[in-house]
N, C-alpha and C. Protein backbone atom coordinates (compact mmCIF):
# COMPACT_ATOMS: atom_id res chain seq x y z
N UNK A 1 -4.16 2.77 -9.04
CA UNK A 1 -3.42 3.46 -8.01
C UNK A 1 -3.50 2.80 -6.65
N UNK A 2 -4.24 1.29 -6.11
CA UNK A 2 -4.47 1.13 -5.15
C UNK A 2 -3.03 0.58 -4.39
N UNK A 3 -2.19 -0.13 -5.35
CA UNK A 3 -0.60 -0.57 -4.76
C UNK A 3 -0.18 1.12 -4.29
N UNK A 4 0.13 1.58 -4.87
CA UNK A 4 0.87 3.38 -4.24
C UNK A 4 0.04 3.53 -3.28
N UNK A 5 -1.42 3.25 -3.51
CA UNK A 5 -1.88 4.03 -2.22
C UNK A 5 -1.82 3.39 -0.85
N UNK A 6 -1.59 1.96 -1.13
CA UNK A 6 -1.71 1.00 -0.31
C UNK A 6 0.12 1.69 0.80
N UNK A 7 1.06 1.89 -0.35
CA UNK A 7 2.11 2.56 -0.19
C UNK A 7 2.37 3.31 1.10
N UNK A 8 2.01 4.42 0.45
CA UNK A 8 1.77 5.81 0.99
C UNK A 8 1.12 5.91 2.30
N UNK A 9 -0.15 4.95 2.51
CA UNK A 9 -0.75 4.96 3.88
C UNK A 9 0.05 4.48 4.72
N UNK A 10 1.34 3.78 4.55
CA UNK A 10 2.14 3.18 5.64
C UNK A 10 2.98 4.26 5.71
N UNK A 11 3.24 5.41 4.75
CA UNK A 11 4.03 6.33 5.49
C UNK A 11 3.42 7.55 5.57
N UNK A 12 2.08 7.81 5.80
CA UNK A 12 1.23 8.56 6.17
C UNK A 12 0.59 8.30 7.44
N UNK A 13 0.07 7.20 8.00
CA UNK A 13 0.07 6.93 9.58
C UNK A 13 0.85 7.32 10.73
N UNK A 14 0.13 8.03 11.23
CA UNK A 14 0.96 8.31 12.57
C UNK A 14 0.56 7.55 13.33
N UNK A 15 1.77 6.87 14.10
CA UNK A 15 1.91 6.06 15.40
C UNK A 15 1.33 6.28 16.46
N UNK A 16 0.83 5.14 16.63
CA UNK A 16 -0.51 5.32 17.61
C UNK A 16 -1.89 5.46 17.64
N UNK A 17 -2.11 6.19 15.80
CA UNK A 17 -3.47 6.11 15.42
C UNK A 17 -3.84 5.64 14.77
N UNK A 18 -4.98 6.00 14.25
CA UNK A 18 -6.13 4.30 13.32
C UNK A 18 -5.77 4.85 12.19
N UNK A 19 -5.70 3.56 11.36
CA UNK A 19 -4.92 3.49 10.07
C UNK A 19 -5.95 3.97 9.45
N UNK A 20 -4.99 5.07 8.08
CA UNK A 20 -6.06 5.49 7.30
C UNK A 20 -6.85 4.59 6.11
N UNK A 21 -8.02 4.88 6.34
CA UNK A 21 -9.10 4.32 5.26
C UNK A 21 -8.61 4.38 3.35
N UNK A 22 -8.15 3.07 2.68
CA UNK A 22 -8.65 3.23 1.57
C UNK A 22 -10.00 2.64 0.57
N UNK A 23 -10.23 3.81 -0.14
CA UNK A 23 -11.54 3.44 -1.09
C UNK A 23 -11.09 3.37 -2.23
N UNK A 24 -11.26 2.76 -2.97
CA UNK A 24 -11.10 2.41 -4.60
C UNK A 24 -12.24 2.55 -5.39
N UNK A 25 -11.61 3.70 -6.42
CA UNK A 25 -12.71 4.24 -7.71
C UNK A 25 -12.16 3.20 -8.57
N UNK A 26 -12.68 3.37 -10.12
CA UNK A 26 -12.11 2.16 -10.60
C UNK A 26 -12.53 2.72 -12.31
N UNK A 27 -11.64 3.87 -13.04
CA UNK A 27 -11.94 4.58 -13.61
C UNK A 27 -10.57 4.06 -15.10
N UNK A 28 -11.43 4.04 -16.46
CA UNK A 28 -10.32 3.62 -17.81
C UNK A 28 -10.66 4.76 -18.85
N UNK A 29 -9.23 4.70 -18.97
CA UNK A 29 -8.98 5.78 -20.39
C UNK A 29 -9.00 4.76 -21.74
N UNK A 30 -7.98 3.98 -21.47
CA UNK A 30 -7.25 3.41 -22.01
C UNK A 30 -7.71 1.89 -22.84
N UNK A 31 -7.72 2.14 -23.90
CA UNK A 31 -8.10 0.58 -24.61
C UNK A 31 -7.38 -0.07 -24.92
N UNK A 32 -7.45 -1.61 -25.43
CA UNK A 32 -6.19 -3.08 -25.64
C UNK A 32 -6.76 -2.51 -27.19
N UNK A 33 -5.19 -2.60 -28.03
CA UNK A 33 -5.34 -2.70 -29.62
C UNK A 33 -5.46 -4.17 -29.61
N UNK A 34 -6.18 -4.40 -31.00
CA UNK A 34 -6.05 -5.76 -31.03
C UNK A 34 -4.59 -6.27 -31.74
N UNK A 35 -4.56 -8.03 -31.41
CA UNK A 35 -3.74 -8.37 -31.75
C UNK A 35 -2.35 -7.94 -31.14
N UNK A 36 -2.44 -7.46 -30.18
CA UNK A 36 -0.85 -6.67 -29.33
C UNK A 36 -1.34 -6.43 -27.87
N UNK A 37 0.01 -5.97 -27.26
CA UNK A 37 -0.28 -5.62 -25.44
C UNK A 37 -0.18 -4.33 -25.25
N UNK A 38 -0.03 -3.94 -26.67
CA UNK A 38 0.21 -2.18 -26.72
C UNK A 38 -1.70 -1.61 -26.26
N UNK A 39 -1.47 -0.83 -25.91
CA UNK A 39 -3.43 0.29 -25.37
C UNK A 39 -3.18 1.26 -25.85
N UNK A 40 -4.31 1.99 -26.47
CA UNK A 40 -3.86 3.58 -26.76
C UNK A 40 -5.31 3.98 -25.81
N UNK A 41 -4.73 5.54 -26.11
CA UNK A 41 -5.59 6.43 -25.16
C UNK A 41 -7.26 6.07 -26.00
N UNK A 42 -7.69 6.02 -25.05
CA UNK A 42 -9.38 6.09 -25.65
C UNK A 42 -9.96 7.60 -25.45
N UNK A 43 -10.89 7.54 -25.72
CA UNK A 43 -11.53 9.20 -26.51
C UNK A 43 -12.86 9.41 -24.66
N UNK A 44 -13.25 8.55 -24.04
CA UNK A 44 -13.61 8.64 -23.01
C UNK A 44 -13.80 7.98 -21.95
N UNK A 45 -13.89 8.49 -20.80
CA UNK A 45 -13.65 8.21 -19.21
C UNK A 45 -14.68 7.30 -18.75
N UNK A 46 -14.11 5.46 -18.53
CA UNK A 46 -15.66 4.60 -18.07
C UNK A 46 -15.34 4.50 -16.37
N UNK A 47 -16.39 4.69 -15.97
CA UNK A 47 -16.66 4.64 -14.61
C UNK A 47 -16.21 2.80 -14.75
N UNK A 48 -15.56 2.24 -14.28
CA UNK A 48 -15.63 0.77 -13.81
C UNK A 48 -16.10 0.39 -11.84
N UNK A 49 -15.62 1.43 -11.02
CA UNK A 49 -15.93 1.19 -10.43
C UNK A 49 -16.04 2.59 -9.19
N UNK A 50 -17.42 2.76 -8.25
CA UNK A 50 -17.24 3.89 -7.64
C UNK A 50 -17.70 3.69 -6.19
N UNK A 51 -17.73 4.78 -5.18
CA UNK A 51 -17.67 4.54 -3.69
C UNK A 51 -19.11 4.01 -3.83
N UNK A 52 -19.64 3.23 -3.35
CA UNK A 52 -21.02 3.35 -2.81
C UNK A 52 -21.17 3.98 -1.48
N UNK A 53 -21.85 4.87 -1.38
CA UNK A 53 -22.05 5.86 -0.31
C UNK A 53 -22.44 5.08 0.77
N UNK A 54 -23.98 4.55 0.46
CA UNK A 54 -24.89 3.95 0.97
C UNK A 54 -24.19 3.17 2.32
N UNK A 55 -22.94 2.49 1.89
CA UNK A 55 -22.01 1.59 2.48
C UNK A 55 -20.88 2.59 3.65
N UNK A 56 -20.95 3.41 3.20
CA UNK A 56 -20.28 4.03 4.12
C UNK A 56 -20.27 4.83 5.14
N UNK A 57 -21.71 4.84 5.58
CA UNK A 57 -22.48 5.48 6.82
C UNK A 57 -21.69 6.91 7.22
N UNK A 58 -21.30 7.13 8.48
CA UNK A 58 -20.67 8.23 8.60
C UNK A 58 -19.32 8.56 8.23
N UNK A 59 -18.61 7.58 7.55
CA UNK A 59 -17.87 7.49 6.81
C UNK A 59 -17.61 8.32 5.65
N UNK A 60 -18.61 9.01 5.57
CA UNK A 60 -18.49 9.43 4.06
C UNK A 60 -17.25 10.66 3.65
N UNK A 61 -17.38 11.27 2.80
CA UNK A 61 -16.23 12.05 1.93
C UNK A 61 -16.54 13.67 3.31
N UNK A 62 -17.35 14.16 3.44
CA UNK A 62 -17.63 15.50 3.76
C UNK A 62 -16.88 15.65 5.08
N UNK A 63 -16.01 16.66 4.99
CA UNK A 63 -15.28 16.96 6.02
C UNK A 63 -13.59 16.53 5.68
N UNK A 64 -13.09 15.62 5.10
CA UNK A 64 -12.51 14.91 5.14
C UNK A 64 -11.11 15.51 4.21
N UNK A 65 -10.20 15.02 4.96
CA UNK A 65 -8.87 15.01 3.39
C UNK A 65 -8.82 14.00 2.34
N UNK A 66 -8.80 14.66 1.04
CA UNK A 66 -9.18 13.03 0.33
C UNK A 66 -8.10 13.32 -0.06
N UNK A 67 -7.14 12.06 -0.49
CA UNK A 67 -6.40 12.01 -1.46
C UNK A 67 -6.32 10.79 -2.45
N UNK A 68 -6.53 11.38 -3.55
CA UNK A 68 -6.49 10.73 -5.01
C UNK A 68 -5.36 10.36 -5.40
N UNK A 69 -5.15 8.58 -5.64
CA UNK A 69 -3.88 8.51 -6.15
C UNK A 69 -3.40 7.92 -6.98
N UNK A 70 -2.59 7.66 -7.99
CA UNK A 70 -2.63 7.08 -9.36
C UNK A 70 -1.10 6.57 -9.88
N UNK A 71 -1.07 6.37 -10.63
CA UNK A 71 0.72 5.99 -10.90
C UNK A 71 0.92 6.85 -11.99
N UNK A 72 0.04 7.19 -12.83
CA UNK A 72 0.71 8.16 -13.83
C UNK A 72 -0.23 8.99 -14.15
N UNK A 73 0.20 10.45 -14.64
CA UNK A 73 -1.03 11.15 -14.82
C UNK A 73 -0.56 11.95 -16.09
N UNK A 74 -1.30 11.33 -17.31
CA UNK A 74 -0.27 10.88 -18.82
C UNK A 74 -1.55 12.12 -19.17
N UNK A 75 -2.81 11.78 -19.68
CA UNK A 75 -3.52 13.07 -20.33
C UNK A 75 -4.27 13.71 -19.36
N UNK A 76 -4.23 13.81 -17.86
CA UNK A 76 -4.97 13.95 -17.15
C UNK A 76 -7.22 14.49 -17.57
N UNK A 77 -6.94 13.44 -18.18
CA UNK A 77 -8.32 12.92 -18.05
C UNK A 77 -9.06 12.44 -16.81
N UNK A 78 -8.44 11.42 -16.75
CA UNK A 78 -8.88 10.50 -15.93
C UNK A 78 -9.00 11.50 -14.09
N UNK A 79 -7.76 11.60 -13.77
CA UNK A 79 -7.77 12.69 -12.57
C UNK A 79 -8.75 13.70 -12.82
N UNK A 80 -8.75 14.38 -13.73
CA UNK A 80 -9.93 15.59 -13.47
C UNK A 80 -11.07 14.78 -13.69
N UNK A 81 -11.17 14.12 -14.12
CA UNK A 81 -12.76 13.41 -13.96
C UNK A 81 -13.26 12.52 -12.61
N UNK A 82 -12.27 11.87 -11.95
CA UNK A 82 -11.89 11.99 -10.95
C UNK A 82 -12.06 12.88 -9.30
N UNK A 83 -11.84 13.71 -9.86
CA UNK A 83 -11.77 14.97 -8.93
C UNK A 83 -13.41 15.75 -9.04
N UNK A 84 -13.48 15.81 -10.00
CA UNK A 84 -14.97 16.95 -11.06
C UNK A 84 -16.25 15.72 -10.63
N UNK A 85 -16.00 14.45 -10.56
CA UNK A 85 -16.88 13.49 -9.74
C UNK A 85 -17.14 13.52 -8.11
N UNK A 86 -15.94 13.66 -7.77
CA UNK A 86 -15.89 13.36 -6.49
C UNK A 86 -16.55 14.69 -5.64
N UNK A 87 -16.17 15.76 -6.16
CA UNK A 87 -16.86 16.79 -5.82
C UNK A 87 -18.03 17.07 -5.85
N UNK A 88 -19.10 16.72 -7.15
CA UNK A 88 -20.30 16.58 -7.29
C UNK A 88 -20.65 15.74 -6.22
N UNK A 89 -20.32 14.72 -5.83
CA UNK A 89 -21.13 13.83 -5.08
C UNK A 89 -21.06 13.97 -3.31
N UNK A 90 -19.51 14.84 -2.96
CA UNK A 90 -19.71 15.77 -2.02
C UNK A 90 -20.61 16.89 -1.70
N UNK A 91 -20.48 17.44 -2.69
CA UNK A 91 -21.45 18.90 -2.62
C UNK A 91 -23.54 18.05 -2.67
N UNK A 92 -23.22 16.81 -3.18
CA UNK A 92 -24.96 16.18 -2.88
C UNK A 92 -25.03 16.26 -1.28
N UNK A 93 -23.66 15.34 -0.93
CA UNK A 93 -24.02 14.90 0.30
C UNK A 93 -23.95 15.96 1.56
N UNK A 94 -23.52 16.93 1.06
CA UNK A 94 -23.45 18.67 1.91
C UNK A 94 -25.04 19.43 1.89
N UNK A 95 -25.51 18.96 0.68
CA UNK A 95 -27.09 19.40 1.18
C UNK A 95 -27.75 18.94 2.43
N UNK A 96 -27.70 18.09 3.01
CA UNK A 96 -28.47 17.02 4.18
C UNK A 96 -27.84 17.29 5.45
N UNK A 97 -26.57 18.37 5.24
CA UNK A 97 -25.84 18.30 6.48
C UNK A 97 -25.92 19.91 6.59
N UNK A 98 -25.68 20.74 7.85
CA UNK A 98 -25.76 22.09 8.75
C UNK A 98 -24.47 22.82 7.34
N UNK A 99 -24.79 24.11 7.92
CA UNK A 99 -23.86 25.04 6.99
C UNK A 99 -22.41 25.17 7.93
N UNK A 100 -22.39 24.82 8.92
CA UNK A 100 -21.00 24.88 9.41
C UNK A 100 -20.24 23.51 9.09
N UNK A 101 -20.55 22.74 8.33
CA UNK A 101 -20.00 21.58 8.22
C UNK A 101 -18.81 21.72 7.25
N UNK A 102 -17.49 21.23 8.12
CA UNK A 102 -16.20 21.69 7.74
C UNK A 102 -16.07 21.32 6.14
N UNK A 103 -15.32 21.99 5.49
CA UNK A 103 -14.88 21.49 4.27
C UNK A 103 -14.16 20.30 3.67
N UNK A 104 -14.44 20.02 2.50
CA UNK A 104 -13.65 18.53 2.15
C UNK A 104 -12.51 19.21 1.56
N UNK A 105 -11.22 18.45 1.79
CA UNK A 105 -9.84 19.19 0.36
C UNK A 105 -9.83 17.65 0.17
N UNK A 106 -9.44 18.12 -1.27
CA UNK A 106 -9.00 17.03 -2.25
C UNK A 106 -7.46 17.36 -2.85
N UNK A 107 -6.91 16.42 -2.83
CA UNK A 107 -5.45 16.61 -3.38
C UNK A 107 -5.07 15.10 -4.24
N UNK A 108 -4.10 15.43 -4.77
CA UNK A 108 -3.79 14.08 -5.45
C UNK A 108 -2.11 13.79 -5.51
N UNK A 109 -1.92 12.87 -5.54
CA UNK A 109 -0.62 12.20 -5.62
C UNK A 109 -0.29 11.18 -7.13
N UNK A 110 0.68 11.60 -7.66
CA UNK A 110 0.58 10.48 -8.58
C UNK A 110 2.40 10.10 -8.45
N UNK A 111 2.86 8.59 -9.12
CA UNK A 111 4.19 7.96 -8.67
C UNK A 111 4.55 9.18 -10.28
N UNK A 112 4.39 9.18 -11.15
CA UNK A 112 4.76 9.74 -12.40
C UNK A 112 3.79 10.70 -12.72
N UNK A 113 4.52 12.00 -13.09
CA UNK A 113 3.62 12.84 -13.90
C UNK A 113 4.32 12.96 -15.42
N UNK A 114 3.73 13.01 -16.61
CA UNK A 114 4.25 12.66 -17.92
C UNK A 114 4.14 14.21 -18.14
N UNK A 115 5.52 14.42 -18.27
CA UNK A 115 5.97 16.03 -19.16
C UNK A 115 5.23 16.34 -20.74
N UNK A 116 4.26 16.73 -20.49
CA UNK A 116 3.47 16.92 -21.96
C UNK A 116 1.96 17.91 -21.86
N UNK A 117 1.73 18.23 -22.55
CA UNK A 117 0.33 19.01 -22.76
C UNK A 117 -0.82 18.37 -21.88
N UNK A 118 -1.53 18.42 -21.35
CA UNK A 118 -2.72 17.40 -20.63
C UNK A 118 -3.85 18.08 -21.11
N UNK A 119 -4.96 17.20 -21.82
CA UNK A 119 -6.14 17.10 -22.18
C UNK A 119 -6.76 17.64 -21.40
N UNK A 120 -6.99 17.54 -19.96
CA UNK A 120 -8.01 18.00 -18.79
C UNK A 120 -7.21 19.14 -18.01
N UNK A 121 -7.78 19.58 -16.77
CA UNK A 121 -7.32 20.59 -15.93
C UNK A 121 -7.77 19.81 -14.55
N UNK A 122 -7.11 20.28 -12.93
CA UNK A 122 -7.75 19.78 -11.89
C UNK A 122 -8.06 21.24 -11.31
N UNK A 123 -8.78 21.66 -10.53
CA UNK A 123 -9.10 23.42 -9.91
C UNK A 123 -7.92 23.80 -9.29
N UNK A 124 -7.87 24.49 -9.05
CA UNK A 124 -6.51 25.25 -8.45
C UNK A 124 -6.65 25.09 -6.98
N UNK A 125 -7.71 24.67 -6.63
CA UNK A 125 -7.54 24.18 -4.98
C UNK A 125 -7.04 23.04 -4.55
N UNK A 126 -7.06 21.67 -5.53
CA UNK A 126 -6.71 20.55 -5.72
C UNK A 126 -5.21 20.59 -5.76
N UNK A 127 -4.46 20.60 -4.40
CA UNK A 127 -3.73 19.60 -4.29
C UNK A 127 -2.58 18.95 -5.13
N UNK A 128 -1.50 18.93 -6.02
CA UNK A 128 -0.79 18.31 -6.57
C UNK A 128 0.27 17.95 -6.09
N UNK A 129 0.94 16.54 -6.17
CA UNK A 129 2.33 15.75 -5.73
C UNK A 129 2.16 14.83 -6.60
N UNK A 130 3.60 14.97 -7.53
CA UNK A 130 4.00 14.24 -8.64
C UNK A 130 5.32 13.75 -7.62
N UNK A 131 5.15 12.57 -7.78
CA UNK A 131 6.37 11.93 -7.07
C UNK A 131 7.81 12.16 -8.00
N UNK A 132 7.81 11.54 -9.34
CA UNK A 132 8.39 11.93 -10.40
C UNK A 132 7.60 12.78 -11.47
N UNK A 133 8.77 13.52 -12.29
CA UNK A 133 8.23 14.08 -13.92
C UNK A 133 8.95 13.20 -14.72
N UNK A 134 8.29 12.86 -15.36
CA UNK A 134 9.33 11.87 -16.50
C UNK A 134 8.18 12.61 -18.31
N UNK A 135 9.46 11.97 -19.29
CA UNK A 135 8.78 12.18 -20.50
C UNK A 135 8.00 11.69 -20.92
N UNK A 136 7.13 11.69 -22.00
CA UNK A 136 6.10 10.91 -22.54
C UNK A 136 6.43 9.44 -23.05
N UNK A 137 7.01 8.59 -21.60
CA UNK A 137 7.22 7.22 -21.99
C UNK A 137 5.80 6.19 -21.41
N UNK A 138 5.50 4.95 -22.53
CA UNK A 138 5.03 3.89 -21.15
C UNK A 138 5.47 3.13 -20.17
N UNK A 139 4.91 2.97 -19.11
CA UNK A 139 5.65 2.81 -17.88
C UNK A 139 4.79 1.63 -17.21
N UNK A 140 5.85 0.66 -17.26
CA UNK A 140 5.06 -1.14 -17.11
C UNK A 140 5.46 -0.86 -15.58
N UNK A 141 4.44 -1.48 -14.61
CA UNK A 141 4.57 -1.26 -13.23
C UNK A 141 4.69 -2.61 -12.56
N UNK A 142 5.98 -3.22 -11.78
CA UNK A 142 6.10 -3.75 -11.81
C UNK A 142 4.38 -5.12 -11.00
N UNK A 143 3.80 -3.74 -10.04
CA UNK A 143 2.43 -4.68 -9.62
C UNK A 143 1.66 -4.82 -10.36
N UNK A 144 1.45 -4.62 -11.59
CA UNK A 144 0.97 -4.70 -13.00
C UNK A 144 0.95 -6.09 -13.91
N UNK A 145 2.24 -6.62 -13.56
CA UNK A 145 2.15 -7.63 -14.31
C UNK A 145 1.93 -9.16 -14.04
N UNK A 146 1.54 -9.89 -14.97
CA UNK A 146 1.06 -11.00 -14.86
C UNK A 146 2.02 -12.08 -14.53
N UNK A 147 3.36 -11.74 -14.91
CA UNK A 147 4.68 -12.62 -14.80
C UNK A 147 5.90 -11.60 -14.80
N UNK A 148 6.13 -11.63 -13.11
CA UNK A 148 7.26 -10.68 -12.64
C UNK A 148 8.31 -11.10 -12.98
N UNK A 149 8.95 -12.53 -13.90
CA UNK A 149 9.97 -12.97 -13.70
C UNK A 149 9.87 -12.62 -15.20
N UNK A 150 9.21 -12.53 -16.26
CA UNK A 150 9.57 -11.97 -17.08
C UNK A 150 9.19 -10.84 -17.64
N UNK A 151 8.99 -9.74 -16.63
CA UNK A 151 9.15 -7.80 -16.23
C UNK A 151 10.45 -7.95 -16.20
N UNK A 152 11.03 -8.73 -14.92
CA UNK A 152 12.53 -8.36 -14.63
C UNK A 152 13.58 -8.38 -15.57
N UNK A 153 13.06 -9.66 -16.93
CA UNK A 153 13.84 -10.27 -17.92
C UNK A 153 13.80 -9.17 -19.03
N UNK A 154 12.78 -8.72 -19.28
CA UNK A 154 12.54 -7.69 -20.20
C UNK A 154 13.09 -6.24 -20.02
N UNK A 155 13.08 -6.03 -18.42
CA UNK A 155 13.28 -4.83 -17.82
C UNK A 155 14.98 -4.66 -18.22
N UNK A 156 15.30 -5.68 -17.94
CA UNK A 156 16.72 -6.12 -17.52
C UNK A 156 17.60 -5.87 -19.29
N UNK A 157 17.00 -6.21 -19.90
CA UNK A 157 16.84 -6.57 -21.44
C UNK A 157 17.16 -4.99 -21.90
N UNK A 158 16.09 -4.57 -21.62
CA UNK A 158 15.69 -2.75 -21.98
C UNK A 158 17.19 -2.06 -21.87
N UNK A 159 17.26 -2.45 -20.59
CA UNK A 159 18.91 -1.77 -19.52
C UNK A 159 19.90 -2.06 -19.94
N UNK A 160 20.23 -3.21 -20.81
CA UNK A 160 21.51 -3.53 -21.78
C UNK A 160 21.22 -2.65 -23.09
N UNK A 161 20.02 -2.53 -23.31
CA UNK A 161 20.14 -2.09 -25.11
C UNK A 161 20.17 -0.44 -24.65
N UNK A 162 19.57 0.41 -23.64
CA UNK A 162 20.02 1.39 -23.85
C UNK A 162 21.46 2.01 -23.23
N UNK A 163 22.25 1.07 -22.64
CA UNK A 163 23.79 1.23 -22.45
C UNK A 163 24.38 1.15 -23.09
N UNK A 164 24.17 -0.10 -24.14
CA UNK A 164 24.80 0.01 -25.86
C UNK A 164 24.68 0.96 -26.50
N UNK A 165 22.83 1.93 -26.55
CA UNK A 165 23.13 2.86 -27.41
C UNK A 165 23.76 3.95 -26.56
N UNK A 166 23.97 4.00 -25.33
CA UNK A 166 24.30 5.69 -24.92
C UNK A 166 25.88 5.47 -26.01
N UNK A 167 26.26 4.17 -25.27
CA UNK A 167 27.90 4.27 -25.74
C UNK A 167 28.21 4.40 -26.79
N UNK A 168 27.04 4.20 -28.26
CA UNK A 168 27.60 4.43 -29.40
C UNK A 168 27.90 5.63 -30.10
């Protein structure tokens, strides 16, 4: 999610003030089958990568608007684990600090939300913006790939064969 979020902060800044901060979690559902570029869903959530606190002095999450952001949110696994993390490690760092210390909201943004049943839940205080709903398709992004000139070729490819079939 860091391209969208990278996104979004340019039209979330207000003029005149300090650009907002991004942090990158770094969280997989998803496994490579072998022998193909196809992934299927995996059965659980690996931390790959998370805030180090330590690093972020007064910086940290408490008080703050967070927003979580992703490009698709297909079994929402990943987001509620996500969210169900980020909160635990708020509510640590709320022990060490006064009882008037303002609240954190968490919300999330994703570019696609996939029209289907979802595995997980996020709390009902959390925040939701699905940029799009789309169906249970995969969705190659174009900052994703390794060779944009042949996304566009393939993309392009896709866009002839399903104009042939609407018309048949």
């Amino acid at each position: 999610g860091f391209f969208p979020a990278r996104v979004l902060r340019t039209f979330l800044k207000t003029k005149g003030s300090k650009n907002i901060p991004i942090q990158a979690i770094g969280l997989s559902l998803y496994e490579e089958l072998p022998d193909t570029t196809v992934e299927q869903v995996g059965t659980e959530v690996i931390r790959t990568q998370w805030l180090d606190f330590s690093t972020l002095g007064e910086k940290s999450l408490v008080g703050k608007r967070v927003l979580i952001v992703d490009e698709v949110d297909d079994t929402r696994k990943t987001l509620g684990y996500a969210v169900s993390e980020l909160q635990k490690d708020v509510q640590e760092q709320y022990k060490h600090l006064p009882a008037d210390t303002p609240p954190t909201e968490f919300a999330i943004f994703v570019v696609h939300n996939k029209l289907k049943e979802k595995a997980a839940g996020i709390p009902s205080d959390v925040k939701y913006f699905p940029g799009a709903e789309i169906e249970d398709i995969w969705v190659d992004y174009p900052w994703e790939q390794q060779d944009i000139i042949e996304h566009t070729r393939l993309a392009e490819e896709d866009k002839k064969k399903q104009a042939s079939a609407s018309q048949q």
